[in-house]
Structures are given as C-alpha cells and as structure tokens.
C-alpha atoms as a PDB file:
ATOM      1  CA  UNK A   1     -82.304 132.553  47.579  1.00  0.00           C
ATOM      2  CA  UNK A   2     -83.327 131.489  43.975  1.00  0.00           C
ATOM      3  CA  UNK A   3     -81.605 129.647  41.704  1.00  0.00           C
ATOM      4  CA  UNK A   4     -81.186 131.251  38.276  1.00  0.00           C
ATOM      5  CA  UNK A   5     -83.296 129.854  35.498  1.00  0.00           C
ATOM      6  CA  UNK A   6     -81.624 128.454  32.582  1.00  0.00           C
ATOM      7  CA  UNK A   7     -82.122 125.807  30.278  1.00  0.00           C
ATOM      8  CA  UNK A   8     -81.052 121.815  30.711  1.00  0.00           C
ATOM      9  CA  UNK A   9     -79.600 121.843  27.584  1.00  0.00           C
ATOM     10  CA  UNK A  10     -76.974 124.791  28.716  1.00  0.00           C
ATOM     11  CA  UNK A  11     -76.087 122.911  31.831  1.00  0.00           C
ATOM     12  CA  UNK A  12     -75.715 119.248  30.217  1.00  0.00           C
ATOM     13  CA  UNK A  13     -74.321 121.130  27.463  1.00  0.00           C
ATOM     14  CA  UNK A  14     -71.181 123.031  29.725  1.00  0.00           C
ATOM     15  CA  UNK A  15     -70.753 119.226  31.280  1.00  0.00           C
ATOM     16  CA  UNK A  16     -69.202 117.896  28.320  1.00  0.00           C
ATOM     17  CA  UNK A  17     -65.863 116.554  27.859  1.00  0.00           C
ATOM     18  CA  UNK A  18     -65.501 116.240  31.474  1.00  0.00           C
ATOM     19  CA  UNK A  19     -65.838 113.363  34.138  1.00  0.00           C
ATOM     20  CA  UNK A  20     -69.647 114.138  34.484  1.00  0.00           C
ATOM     21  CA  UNK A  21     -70.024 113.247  31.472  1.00  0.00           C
ATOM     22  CA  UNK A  22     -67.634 110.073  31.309  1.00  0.00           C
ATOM     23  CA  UNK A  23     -69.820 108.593  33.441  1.00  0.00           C
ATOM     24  CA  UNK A  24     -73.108 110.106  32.303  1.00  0.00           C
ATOM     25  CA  UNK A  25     -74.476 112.184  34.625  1.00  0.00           C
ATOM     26  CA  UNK A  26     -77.597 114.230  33.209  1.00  0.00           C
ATOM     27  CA  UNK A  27     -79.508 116.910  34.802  1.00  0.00           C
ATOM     28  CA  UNK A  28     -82.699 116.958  34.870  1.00  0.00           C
ATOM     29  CA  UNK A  29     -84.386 119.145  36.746  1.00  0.00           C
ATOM     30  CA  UNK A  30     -83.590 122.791  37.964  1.00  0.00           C
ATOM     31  CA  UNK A  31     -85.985 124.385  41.055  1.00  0.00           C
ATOM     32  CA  UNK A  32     -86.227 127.320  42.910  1.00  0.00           C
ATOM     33  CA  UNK A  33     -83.452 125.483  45.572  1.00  0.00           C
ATOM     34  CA  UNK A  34     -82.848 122.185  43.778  1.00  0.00           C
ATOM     35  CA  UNK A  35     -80.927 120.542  41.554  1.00  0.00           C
ATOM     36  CA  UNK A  36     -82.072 116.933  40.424  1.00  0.00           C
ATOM     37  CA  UNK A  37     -79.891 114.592  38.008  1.00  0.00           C
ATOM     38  CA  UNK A  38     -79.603 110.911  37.180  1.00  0.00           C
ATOM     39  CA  UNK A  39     -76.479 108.829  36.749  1.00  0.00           C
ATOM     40  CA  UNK A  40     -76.287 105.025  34.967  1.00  0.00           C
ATOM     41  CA  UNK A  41     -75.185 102.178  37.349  1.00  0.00           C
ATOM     42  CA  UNK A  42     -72.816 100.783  34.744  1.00  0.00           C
ATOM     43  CA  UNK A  43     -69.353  99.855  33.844  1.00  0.00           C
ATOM     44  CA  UNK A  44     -68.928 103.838  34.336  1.00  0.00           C
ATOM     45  CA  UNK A  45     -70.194 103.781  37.490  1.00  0.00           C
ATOM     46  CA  UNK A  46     -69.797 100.023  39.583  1.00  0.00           C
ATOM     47  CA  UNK A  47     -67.134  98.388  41.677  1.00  0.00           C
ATOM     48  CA  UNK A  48     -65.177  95.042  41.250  1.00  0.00           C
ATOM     49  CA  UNK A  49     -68.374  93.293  43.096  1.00  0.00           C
ATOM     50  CA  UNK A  50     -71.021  94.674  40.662  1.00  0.00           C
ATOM     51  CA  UNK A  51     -72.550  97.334  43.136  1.00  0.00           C
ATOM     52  CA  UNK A  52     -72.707 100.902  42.489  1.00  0.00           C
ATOM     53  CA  UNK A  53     -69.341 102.479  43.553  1.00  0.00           C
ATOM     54  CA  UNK A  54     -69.349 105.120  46.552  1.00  0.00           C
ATOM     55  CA  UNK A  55     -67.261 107.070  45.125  1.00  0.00           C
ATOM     56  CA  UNK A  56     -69.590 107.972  41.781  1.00  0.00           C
ATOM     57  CA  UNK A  57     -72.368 108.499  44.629  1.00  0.00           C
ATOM     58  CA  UNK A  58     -69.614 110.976  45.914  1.00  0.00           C
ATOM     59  CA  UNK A  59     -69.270 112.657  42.281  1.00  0.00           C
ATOM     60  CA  UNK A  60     -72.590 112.549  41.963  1.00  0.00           C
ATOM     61  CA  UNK A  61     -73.430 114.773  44.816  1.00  0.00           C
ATOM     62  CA  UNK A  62     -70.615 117.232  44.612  1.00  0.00           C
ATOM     63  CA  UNK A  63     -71.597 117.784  40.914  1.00  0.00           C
ATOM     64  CA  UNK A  64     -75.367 118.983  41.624  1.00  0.00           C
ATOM     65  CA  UNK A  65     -74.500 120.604  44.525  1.00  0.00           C
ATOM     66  CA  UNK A  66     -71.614 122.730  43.026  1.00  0.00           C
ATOM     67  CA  UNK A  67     -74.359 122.828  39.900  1.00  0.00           C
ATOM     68  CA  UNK A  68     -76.867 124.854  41.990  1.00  0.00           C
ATOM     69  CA  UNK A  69     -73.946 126.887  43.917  1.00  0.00           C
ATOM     70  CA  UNK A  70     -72.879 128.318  40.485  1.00  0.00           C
ATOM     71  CA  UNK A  71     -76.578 129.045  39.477  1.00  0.00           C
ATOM     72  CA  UNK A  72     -76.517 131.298  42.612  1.00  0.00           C
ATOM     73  CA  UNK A  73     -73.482 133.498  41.794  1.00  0.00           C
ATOM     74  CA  UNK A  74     -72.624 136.117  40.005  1.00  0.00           C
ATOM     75  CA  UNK A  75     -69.694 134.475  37.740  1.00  0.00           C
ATOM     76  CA  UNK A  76     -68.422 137.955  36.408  1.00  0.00           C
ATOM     77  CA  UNK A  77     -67.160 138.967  40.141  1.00  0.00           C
ATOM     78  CA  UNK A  78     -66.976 135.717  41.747  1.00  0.00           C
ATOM     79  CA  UNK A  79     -66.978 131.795  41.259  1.00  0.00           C
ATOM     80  CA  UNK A  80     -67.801 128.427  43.815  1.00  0.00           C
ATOM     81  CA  UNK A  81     -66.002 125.577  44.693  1.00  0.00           C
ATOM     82  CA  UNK A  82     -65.982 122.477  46.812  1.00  0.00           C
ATOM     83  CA  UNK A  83     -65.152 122.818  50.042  1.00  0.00           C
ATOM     84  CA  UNK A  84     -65.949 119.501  51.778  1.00  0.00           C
ATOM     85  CA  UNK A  85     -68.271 116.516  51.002  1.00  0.00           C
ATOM     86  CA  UNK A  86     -69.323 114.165  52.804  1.00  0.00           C
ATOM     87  CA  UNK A  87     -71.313 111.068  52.197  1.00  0.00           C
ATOM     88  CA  UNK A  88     -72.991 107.663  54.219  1.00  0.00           C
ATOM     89  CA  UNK A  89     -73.447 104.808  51.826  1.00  0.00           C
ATOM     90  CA  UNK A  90     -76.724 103.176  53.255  1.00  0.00           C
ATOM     91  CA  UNK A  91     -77.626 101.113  50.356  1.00  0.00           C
ATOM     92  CA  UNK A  92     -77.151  99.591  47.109  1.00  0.00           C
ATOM     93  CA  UNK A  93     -77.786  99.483  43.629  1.00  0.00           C
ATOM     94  CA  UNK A  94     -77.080  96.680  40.983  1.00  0.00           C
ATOM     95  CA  UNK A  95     -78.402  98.539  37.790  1.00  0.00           C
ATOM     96  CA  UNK A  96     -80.301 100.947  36.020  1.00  0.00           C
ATOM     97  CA  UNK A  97     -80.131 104.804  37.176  1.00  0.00           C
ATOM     98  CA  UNK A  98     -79.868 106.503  40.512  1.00  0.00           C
ATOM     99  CA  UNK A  99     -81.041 109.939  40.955  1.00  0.00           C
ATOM    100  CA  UNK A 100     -80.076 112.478  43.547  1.00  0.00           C
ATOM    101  CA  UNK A 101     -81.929 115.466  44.787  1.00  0.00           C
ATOM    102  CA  UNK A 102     -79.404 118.145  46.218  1.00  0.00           C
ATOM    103  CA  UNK A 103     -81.436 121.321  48.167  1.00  0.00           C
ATOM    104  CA  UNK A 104     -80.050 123.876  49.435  1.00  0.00           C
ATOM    105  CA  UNK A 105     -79.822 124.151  53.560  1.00  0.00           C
ATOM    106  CA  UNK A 106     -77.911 127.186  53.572  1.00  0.00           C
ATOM    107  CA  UNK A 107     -77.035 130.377  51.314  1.00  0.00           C
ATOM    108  CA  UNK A 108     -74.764 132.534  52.855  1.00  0.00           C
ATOM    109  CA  UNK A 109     -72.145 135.428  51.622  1.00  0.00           C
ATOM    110  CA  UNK A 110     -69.696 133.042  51.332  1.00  0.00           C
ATOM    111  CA  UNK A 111     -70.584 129.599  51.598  1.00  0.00           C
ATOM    112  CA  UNK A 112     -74.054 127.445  50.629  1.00  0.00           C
ATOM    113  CA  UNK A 113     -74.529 124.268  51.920  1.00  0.00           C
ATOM    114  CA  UNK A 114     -76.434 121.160  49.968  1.00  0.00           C
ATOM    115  CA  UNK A 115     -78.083 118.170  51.359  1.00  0.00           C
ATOM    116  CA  UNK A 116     -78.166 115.455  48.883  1.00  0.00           C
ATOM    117  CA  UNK A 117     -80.224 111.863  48.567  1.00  0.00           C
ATOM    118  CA  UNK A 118     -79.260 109.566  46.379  1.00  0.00           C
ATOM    119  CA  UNK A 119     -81.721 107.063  45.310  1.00  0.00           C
ATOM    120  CA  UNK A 120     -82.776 104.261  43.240  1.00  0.00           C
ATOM    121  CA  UNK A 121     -84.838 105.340  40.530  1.00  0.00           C
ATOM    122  CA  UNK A 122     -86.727 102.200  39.897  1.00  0.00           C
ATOM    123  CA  UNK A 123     -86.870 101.603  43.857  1.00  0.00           C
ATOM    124  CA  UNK A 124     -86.753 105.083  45.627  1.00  0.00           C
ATOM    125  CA  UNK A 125     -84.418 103.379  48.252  1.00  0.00           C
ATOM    126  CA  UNK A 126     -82.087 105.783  49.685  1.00  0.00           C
ATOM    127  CA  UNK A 127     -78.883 104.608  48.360  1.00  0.00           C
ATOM    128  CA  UNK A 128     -76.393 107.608  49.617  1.00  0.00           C
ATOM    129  CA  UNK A 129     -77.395 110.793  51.814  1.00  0.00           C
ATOM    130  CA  UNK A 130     -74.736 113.573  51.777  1.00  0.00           C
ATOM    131  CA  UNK A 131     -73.707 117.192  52.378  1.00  0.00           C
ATOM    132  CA  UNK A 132     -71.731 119.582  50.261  1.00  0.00           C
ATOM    133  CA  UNK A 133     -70.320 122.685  51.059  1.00  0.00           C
ATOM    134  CA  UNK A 134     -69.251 125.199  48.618  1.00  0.00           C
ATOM    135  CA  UNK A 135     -67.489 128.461  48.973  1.00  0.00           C
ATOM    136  CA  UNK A 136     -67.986 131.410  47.001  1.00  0.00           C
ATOM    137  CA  UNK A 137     -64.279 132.889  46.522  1.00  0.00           C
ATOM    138  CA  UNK A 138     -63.848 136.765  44.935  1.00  0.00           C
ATOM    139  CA  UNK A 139     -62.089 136.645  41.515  1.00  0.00           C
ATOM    140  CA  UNK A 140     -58.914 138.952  42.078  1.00  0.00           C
ATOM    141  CA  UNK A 141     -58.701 141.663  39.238  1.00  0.00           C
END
C-alpha cells in the first residue's frame, strides 16, 4: 500500500505545539512506504550522562511510524494509534542529529506494522532498531 502524498510543510506543520516538536523532531522525507525524520541530540533529547536518551529514540520511532499509519487511512471513517513499541538501544550518540527510517512491514485491515532504524546522521551507526504497531480503530457515528 502507498502512502498518501502530501507536503513536509503540512506534516511538520500539524506537529506543532506538541512533544514532537518540544524536542524537535522534523520530517523529512515521505516515500511510497517510508517515513524519514531527524531529531537534535540536545538538552531536549539527552540523559543525566550526556548520551542520547532511549526514551526520545522511543518517541522518535512511534512518531514516524504512527506518521506513515495516518498517511494510509482514511481519517473521515477511521483513525490509528499506537498499539505497542518496542525498541533495542545498540548504540550511542553524544551530539548532533539522529535520523530514523520507519518502513512499513505490514498493512493490514486493521493493523500496519513499522520497522524503524535509528541512526547517527554524521556516523550512520545504528543507534536504536525498533517496531511499531498501529491499529486502525472505526470512528463510531
């Protein structure tokens, strides 16, 4: 299945005000069956040690992945969420950006499933790999 086309500007656009934003998330690339986006290792974004925190890896992925789920519905009858993510931290990064990939594994009726890399951008170390599942829930009338 395709992802609808639509702009970068609409989706960074609809991220505002909320935590993808706080810590600066961008999309920056939409595919046929990808979503790619970078995120700052900051303040935003590191632990007490100065490393990048697993848990904006974590945000990271669910936030592409649930990107490209809602660029694969139709929101007028039905709309996506997160149904379990799941993530191994096999690396680190200090500063700059990380960038994750997320590409859809599997589009069905009711749920899609997104394998995500996270990555250093100056590097291209894997950083995180991950899964998301989303599922696709009827809006009641």
């Amino acid at each position: 299945m395709q992802l609808k086309k639509v702009s970068l500007e609409s989706i960074n656009e609809v991220n505002k005000g909320t935590l993808i934003e706080l810590i600066g998330i961008e999309v920056t690339e939409l595919g046929e069956d990808f979503v790619r986006a970078r995120m700052p290792v900051d303040s935003r974004t590191k632990q007490p040690f100065g490393l990048l925190h697993g848990g904006a890896s974590v945000v990271l992925i669910e936030t592409i992945g649930s990107i490209g789920s809602s660029l694969l519905i139709n929101h007028d009858q039905e709309f996506s969420v997160g149904l379990e993510v799941n993530a191994n931290h096999v690396g680190v990064a200090k500063d700059g950006y990380v960038y994750a990939i997320a590409k859809l594994s599997h589009c069905g009726k009711r749920t899609h499933v997104w394998g995500v890399d996270v990555k250093d951008e100056k590097t291209e170390r894997l950083i995180c790999t991950g899964r998301l599942t989303v599922m696709v829930v009827d809006k009641k009338s």
